[in-house]
Protein backbone atom coordinates (compact mmCIF):
# COMPACT_ATOMS: atom_id res chain seq x y z
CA UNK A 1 -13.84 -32.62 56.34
CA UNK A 2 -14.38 -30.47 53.12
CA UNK A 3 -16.97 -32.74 52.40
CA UNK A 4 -18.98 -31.98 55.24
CA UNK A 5 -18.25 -28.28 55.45
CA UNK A 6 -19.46 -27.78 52.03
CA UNK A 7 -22.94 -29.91 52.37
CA UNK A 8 -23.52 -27.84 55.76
CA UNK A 9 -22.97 -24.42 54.16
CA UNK A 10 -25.20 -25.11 51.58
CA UNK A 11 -28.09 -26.49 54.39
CA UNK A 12 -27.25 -23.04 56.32
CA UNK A 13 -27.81 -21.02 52.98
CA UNK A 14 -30.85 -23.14 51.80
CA UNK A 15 -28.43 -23.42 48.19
CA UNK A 16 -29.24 -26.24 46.00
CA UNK A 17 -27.74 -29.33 47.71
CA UNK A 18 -23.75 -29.72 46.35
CA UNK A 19 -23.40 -31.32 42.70
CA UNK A 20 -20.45 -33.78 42.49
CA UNK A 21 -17.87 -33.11 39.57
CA UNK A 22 -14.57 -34.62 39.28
CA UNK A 23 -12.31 -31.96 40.85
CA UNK A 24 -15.14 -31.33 44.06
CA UNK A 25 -18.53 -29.97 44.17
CA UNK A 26 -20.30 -26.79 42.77
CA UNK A 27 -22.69 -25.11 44.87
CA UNK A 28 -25.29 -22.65 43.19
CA UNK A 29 -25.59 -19.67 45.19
CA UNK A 30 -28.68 -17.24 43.92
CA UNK A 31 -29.45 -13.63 45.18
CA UNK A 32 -26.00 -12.71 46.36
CA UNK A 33 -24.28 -9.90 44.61
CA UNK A 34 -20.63 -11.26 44.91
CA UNK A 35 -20.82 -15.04 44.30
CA UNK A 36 -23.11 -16.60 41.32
CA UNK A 37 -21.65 -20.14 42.75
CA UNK A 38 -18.81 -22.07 44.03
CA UNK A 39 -16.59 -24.72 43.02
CA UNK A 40 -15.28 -26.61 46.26
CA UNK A 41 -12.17 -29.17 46.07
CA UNK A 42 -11.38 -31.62 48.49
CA UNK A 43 -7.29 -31.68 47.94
CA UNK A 44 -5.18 -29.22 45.75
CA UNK A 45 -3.55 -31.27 43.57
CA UNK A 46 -2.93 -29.46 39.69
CA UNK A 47 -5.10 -31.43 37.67
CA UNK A 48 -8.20 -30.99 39.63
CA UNK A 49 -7.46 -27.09 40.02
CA UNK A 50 -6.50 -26.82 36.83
CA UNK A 51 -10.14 -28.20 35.37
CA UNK A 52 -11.97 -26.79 37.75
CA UNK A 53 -10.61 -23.32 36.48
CA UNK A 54 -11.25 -23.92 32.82
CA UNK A 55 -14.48 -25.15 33.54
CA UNK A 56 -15.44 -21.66 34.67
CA UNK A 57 -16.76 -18.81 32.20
CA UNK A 58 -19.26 -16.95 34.76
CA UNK A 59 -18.09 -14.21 35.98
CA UNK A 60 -18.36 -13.62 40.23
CA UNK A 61 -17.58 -17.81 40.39
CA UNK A 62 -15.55 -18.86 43.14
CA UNK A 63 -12.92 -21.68 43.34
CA UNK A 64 -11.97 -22.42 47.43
CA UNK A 65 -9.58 -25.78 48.38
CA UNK A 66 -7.74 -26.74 51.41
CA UNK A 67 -4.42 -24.70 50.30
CA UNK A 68 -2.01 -21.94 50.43
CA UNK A 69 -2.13 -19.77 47.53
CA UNK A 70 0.78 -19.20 46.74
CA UNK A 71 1.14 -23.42 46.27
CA UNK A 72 -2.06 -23.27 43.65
CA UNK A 73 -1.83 -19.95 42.05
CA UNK A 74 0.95 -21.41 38.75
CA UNK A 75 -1.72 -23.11 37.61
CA UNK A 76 -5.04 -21.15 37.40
CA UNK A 77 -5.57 -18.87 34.27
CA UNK A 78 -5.90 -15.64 33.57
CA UNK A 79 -9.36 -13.98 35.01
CA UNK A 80 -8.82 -15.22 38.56
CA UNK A 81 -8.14 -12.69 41.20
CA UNK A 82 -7.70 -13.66 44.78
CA UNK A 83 -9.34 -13.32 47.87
CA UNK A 84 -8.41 -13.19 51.77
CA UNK A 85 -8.00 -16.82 52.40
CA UNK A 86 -9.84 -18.48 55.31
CA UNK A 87 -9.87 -21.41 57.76
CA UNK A 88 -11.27 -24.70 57.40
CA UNK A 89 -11.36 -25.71 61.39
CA UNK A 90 -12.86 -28.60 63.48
CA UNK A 91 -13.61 -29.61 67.26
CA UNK A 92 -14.99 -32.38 69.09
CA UNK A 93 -18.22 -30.82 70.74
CA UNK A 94 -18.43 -30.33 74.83
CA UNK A 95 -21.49 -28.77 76.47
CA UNK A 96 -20.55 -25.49 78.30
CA UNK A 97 -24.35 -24.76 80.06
CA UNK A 98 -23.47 -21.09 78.91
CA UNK A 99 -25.07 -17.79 80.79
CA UNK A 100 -26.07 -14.93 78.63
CA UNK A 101 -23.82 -11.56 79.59
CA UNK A 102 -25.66 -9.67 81.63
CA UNK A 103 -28.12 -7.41 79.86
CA UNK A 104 -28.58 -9.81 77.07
CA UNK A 105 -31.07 -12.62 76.72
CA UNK A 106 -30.84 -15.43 73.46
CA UNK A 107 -33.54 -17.01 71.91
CA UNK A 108 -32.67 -20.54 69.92
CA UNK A 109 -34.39 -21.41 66.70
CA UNK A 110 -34.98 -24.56 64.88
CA UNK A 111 -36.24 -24.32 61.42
CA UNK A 112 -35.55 -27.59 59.18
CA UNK A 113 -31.73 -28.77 59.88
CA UNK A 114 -31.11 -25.14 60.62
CA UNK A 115 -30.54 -23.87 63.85
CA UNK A 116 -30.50 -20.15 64.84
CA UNK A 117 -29.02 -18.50 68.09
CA UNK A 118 -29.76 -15.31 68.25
CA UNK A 119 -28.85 -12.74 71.31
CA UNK A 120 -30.92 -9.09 71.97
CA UNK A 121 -30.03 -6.36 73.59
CA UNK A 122 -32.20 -4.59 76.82
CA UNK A 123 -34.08 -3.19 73.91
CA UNK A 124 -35.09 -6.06 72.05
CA UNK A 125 -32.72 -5.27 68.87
CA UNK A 126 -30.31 -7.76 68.29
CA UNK A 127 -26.78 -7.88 68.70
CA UNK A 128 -25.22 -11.03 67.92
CA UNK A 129 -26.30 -13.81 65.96
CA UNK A 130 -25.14 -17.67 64.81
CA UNK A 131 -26.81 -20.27 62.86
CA UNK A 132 -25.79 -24.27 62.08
CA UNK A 133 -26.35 -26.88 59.93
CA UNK A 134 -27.25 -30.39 61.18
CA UNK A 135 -25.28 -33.24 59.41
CA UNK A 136 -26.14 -35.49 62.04
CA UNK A 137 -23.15 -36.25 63.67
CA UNK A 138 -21.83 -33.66 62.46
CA UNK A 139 -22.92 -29.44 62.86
CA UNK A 140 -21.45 -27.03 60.31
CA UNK A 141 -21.48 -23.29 62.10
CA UNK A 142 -22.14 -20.23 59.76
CA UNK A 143 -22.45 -16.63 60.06
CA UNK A 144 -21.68 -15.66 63.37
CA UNK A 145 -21.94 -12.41 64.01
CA UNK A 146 -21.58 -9.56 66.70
CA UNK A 147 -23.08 -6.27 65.68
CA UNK A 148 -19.86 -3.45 66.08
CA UNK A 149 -21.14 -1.65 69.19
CA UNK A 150 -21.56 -4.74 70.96
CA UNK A 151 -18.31 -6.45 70.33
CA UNK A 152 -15.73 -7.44 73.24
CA UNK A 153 -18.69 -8.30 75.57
CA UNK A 154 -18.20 -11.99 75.05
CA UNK A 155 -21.55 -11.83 72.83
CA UNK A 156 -19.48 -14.18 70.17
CA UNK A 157 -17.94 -16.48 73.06
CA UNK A 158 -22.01 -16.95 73.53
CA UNK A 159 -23.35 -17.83 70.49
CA UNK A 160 -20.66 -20.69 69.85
CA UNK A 161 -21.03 -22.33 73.33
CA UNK A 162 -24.72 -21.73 72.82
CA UNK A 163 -24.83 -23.70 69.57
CA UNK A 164 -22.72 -25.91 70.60
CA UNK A 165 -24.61 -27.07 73.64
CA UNK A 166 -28.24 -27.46 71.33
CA UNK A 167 -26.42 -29.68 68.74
CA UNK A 168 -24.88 -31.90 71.91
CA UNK A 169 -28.68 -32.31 72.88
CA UNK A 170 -28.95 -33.51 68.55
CA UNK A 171 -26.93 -36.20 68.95
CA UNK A 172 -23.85 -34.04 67.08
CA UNK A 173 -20.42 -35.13 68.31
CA UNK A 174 -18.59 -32.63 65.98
CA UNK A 175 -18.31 -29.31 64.84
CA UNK A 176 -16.83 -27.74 61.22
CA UNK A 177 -17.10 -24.30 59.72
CA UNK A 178 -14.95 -22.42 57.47
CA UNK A 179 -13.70 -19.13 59.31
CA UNK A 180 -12.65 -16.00 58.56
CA UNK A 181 -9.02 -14.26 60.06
CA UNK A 182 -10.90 -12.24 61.87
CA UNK A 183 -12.92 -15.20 63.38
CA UNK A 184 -10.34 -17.92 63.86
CA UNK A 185 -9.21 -16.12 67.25
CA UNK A 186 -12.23 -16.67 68.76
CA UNK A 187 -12.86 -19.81 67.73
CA UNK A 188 -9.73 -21.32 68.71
CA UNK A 189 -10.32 -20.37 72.19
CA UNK A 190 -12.95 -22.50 72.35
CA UNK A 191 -10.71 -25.42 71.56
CA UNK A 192 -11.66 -25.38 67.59
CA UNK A 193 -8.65 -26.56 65.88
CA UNK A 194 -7.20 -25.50 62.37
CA UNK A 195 -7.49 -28.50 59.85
CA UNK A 196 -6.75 -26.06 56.66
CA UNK A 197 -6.03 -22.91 55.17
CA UNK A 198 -8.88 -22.08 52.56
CA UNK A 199 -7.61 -20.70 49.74
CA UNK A 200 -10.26 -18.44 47.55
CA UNK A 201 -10.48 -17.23 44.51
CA UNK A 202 -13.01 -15.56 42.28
CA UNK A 203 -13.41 -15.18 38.67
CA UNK A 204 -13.58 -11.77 37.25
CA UNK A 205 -12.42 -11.35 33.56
């Protein structure tokens, strides 16, 4: 599962494809402020946190592994601060035929193995927006997103069954992503199930 959530993220972000390393992968992440890259391990077991920590001296480099933090935290070093951890989550993919809300209207994108929903407003600006990466059998969801004032209008509710219906017609048969708090709610009621928490961390020295 970790496996396939981190090569979809890094199809979604266009990233360098994953580099294998004995505790996981490393994924180089350019242009972003807050992350320089990411280590990603598949299990949480000491000696593969522990290396992948001291194998770290760049500062704004993330660690994230299927774990609670308070299991993993004895045995990173000093430097690391933590993060809100997230959710690694999974479902078997249904088709929905979903309706835009009323007032709303989506167009769907395909550029590469990337797919983009996007949903605008009466006025043509847009006010919610999704994107996946195709794996094949498998679609990784990313950065789904419903602009502030248009939130609680089922604009999010949209997007997933929207997505989820296009990578049905792919041939996809299941669906990963890594969610926030925030986002697990909504996800879960559309039957995605929690496989992990996603403990993060982040070197700053």
């Amino acid at each position: 599962m970790v496996r396939t959530w981190v090569a979809g993220w890094a199809v979604s972000r266009r990233t360098p494809p994953p580099v294998e390393k004995p505790w996981g992968f490393y994924v180089e992440v350019a242009g972003n402020p807050d992350e320089v890259g990411r280590h990603v391990l598949p299990a949480a077991e000491e000696s593969l946190v522990r290396n992948a920590a001291a194998s770290v001296s760049v500062p704004r480099t993330w660690i994230k592994m299927p774990a609670e933090p308070e299991e993993i935290e004895p045995w990173l070093s000093q430097g690391w601060a933590w993060e809100e951890s997230g959710h690694l989550m999974a479902v078997h993919l249904m088709a929905t035929d979903p309706v835009a809300p009323e007032g709303y209207t989506a167009t769907v994108e395909t550029i590469g193995a990337v797919t983009y929903a996007r949903v605008l407003d009466a006025a043509g600006e847009q006010a919610a927006q999704g994107q996946m990466a195709s794996l094949g059998e498998a679609v990784v969801v990313d950065r789904v997103i419903t602009q502030e004032a248009h939130r609680r209008r089922g604009l999010g509710n949209f997007v997933m069954r929207t997505l989820t219906d296009h990578a049905l017609e792919t041939g996809a048969v299941l669906g990963v992503l890594g969610a926030t708090e925030a986002g697990r709610a909504l996800y879960e009621t559309l039957g995605w199930k929690k496989q992990a928490t996603l403990a993060e961390c982040v070197y700053r020295p």
